[in-house]
Protein backbone atom coordinates (compact mmCIF):
# COMPACT_ATOMS: atom_id res chain seq x y z
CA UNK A 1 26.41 11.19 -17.67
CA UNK A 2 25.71 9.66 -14.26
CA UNK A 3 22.08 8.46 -14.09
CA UNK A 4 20.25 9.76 -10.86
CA UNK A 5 18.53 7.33 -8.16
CA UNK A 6 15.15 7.24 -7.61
CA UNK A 7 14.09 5.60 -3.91
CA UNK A 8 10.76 5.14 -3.33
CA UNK A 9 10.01 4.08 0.41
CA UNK A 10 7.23 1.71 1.53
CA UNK A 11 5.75 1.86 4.92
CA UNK A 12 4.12 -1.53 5.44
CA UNK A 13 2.01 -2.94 8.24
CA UNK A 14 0.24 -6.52 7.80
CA UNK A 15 -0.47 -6.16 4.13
CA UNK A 16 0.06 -9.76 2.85
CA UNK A 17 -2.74 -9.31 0.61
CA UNK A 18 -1.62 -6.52 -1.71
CA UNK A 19 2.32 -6.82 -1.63
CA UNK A 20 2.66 -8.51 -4.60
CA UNK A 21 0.25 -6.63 -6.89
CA UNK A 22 1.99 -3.33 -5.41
CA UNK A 23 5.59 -4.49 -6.28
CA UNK A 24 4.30 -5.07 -10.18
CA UNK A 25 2.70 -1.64 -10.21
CA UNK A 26 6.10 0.06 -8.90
CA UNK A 27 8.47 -2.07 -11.06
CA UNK A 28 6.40 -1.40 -14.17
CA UNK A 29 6.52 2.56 -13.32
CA UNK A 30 10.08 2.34 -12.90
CA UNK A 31 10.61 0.48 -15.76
CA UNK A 32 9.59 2.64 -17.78
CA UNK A 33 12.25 5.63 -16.47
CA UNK A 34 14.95 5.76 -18.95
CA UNK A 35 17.39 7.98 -17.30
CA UNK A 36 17.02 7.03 -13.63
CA UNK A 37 17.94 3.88 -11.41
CA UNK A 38 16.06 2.94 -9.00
CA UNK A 39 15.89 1.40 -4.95
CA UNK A 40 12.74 0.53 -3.12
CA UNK A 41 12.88 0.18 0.22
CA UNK A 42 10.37 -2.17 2.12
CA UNK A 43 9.62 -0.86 6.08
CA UNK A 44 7.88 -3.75 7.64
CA UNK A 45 6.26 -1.91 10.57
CA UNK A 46 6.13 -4.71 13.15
CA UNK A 47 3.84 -6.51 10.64
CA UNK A 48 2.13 -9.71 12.29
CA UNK A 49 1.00 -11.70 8.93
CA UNK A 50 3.47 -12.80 6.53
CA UNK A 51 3.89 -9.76 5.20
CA UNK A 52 8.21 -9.60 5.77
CA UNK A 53 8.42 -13.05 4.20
CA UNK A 54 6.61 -12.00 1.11
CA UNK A 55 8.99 -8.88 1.22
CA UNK A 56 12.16 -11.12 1.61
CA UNK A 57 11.08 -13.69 -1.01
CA UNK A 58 11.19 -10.69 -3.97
CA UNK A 59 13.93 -8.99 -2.34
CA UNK A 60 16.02 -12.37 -3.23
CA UNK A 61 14.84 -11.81 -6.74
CA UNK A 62 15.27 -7.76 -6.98
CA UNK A 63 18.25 -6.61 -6.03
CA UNK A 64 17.09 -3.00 -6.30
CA UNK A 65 14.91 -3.48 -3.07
CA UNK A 66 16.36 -2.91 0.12
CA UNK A 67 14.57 -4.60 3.63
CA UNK A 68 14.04 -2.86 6.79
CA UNK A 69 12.09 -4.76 9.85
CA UNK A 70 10.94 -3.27 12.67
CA UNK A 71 10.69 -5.34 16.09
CA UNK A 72 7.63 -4.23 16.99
CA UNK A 73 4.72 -1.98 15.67
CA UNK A 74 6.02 1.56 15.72
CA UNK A 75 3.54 3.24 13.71
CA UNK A 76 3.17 4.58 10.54
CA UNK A 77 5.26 7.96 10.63
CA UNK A 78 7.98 6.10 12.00
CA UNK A 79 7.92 3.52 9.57
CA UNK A 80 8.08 6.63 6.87
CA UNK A 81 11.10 8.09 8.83
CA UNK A 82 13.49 5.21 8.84
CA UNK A 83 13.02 5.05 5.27
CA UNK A 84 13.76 8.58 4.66
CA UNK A 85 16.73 8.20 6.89
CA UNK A 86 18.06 5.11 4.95
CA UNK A 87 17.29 6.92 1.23
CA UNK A 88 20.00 7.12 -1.03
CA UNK A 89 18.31 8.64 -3.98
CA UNK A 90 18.29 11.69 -5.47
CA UNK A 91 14.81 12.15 -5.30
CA UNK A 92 12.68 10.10 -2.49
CA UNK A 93 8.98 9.15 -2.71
CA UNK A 94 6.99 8.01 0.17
CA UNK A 95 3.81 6.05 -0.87
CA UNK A 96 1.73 3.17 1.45
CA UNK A 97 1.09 -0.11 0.20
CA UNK A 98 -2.03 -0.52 -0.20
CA UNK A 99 -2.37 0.55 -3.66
CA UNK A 100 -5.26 3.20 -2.28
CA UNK A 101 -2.26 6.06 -3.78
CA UNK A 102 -1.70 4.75 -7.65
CA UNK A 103 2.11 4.26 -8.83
CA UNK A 104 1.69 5.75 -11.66
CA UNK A 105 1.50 9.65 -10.56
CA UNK A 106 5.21 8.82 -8.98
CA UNK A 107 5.96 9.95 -13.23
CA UNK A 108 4.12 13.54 -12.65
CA UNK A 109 6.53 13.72 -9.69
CA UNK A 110 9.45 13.56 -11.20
CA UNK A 111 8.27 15.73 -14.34
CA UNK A 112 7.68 18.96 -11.33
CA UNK A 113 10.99 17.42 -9.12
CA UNK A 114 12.56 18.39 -13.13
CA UNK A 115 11.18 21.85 -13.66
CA UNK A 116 12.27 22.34 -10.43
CA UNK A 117 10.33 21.71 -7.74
CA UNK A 118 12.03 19.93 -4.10
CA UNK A 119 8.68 18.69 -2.88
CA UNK A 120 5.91 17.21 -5.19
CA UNK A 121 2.78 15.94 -3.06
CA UNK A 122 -0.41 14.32 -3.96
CA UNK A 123 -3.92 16.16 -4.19
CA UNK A 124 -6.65 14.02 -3.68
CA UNK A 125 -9.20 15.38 -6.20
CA UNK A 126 -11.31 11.87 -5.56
CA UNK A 127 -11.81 9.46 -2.74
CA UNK A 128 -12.99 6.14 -3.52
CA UNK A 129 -13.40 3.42 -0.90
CA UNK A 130 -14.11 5.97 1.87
CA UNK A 131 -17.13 6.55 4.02
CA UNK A 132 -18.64 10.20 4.07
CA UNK A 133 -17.98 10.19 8.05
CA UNK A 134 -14.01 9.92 7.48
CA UNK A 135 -14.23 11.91 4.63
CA UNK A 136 -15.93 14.66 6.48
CA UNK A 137 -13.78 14.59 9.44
CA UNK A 138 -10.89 14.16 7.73
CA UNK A 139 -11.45 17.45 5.71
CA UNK A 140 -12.65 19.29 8.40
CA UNK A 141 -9.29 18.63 10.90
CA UNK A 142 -7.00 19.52 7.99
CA UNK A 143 -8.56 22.89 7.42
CA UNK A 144 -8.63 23.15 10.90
CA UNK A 145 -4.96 22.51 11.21
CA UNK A 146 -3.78 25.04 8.75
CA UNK A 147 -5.96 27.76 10.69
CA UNK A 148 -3.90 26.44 13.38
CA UNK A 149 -0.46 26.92 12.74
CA UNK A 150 1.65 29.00 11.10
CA UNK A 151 2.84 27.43 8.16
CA UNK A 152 1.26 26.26 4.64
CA UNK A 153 0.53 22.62 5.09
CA UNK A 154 -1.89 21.95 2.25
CA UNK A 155 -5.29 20.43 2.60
CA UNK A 156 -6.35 17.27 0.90
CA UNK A 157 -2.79 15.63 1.02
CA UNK A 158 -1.30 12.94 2.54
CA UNK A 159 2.37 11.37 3.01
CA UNK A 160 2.47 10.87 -1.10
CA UNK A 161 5.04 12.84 -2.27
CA UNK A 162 8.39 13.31 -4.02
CA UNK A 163 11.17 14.96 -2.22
CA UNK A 164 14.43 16.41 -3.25
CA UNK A 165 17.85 15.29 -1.67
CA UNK A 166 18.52 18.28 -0.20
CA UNK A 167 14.81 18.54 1.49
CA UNK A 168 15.61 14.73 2.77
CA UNK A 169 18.90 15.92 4.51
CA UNK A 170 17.61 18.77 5.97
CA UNK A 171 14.62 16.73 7.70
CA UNK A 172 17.37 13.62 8.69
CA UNK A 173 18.45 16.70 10.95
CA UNK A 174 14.92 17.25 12.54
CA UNK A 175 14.63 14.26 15.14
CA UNK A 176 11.02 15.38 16.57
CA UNK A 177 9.60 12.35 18.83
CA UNK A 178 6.21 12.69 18.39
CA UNK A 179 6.36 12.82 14.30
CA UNK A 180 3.73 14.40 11.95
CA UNK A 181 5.40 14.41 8.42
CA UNK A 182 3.76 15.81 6.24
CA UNK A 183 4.01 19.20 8.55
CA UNK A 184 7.45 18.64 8.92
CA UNK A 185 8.03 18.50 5.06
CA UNK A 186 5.99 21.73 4.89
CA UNK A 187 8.16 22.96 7.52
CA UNK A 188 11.63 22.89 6.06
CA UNK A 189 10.29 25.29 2.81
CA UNK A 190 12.12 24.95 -0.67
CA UNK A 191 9.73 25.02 -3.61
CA UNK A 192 7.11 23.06 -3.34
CA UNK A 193 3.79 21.99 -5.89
CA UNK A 194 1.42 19.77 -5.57
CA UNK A 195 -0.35 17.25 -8.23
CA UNK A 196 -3.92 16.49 -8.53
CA UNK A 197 -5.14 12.50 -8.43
CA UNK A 198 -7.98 10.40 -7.69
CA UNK A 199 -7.03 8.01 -4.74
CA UNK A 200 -8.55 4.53 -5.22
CA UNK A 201 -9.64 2.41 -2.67
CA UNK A 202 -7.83 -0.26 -0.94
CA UNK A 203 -6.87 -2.94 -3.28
CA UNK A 204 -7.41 -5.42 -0.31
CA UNK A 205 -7.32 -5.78 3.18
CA UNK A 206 -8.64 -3.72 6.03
CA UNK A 207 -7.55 0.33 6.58
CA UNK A 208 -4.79 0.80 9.40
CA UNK A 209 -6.17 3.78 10.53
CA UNK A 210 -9.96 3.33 11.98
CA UNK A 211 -11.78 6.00 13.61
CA UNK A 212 -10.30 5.58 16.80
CA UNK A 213 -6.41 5.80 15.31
CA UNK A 214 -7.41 8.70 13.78
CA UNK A 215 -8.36 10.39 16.65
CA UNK A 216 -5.29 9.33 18.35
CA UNK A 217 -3.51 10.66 16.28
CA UNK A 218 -4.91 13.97 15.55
């Protein structure tokens, strides 16, 4: 029986502080998966720390991690696209670095992606780490946005989710410019679930997305 691949893709921008205790978390969680292999794919988003050194000092030591390097700050939903386009797995999770998203829900994932399901995302039940004012806001444009438009994007997510192969092939095919992922995922249909979890807050470091980023891109 041919073991499926798991990739889980890593959007990363200046976060020399956490790397390390992130790449423990993920190798512990898969690990622990019996019938899968595994890639991770580091997306160093133009990061000005040493960030892609610590990436390409435990990439010499893993060979199941796979580098990509931008030449300049792109932005996060690009960052999230190239490593969609360079996936191989079967299944492909897209989760930040900063630890603020916990590894460990990446296993109720895979048990919906194997009742089933082509696109498992994250609910956050719980914030921590977060100020009321970016809480508020934050909830308030979401349910805004699905008043909006006509499809189901659901509230209280982010970009953590599982997707199925055939849901990554479909949205290699949809090349917008101006990229909002998350919608786009919700976009392309299949059967989709979502988990409940309590985000943590940042492990270390400062957020990439003040107030004024958020605006911009709202």
């Amino acid at each position: 029986m041919t073991r499926k691949l798991l990739t889980i893709t890593v959007p990363v921008f200046n976060e020399t502080e956490v790397i390390q205790a992130f790449y423990d978390r993920v190798k512990k969680v898969v690990g622990s998966l019996e019938f899968m292999n595994h890639e991770i794919i580091f997306i160093d988003d133009g990061s000005t720390d040493d960030s892609y050194e610590k990436l390409r000092d435990i990439s010499s030591k893993d060979s199941n991690i796979r580098l990509l390097r931008f030449s300049r700050n792109f932005g996060h939903q690009i960052a999230i696209t190239a490593g969609i386009d360079a996936a191989k797995g079967d299944a492909v999770v897209i989760i930040d670095a900063d630890l603020q998203d916990p590894p460990e829900v990446i296993h109720k994932f895979l048990e919906k992606w194997d009742q089933g399901f082509d696109v498992v995302y994250g609910i956050r039940e719980k914030r921590e780490g977060e100020n009321k004012v970016k809480l508020l806001t934050a909830s308030l444009f979401y349910r805004l946005l699905k008043t909006l438009v006509q499809i189901d994007i659901p509230v209280d997510t982010g970009d953590f989710r599982l997707m199925s192969r055939r849901v990554v092939d479909y949205l290699k095919i949809v090349r917008e410019r101006d990229r909002f992922v998350r919608g786009l995922v919700s976009w392309v249909g299949f059967n989709q679930t979502g988990v409940y979890y309590a985000r943590d807050k940042r492990y270390a470091g400062e957020t990439k997305y003040p107030f004024r980023k958020m605006i911009r891109f709202a």
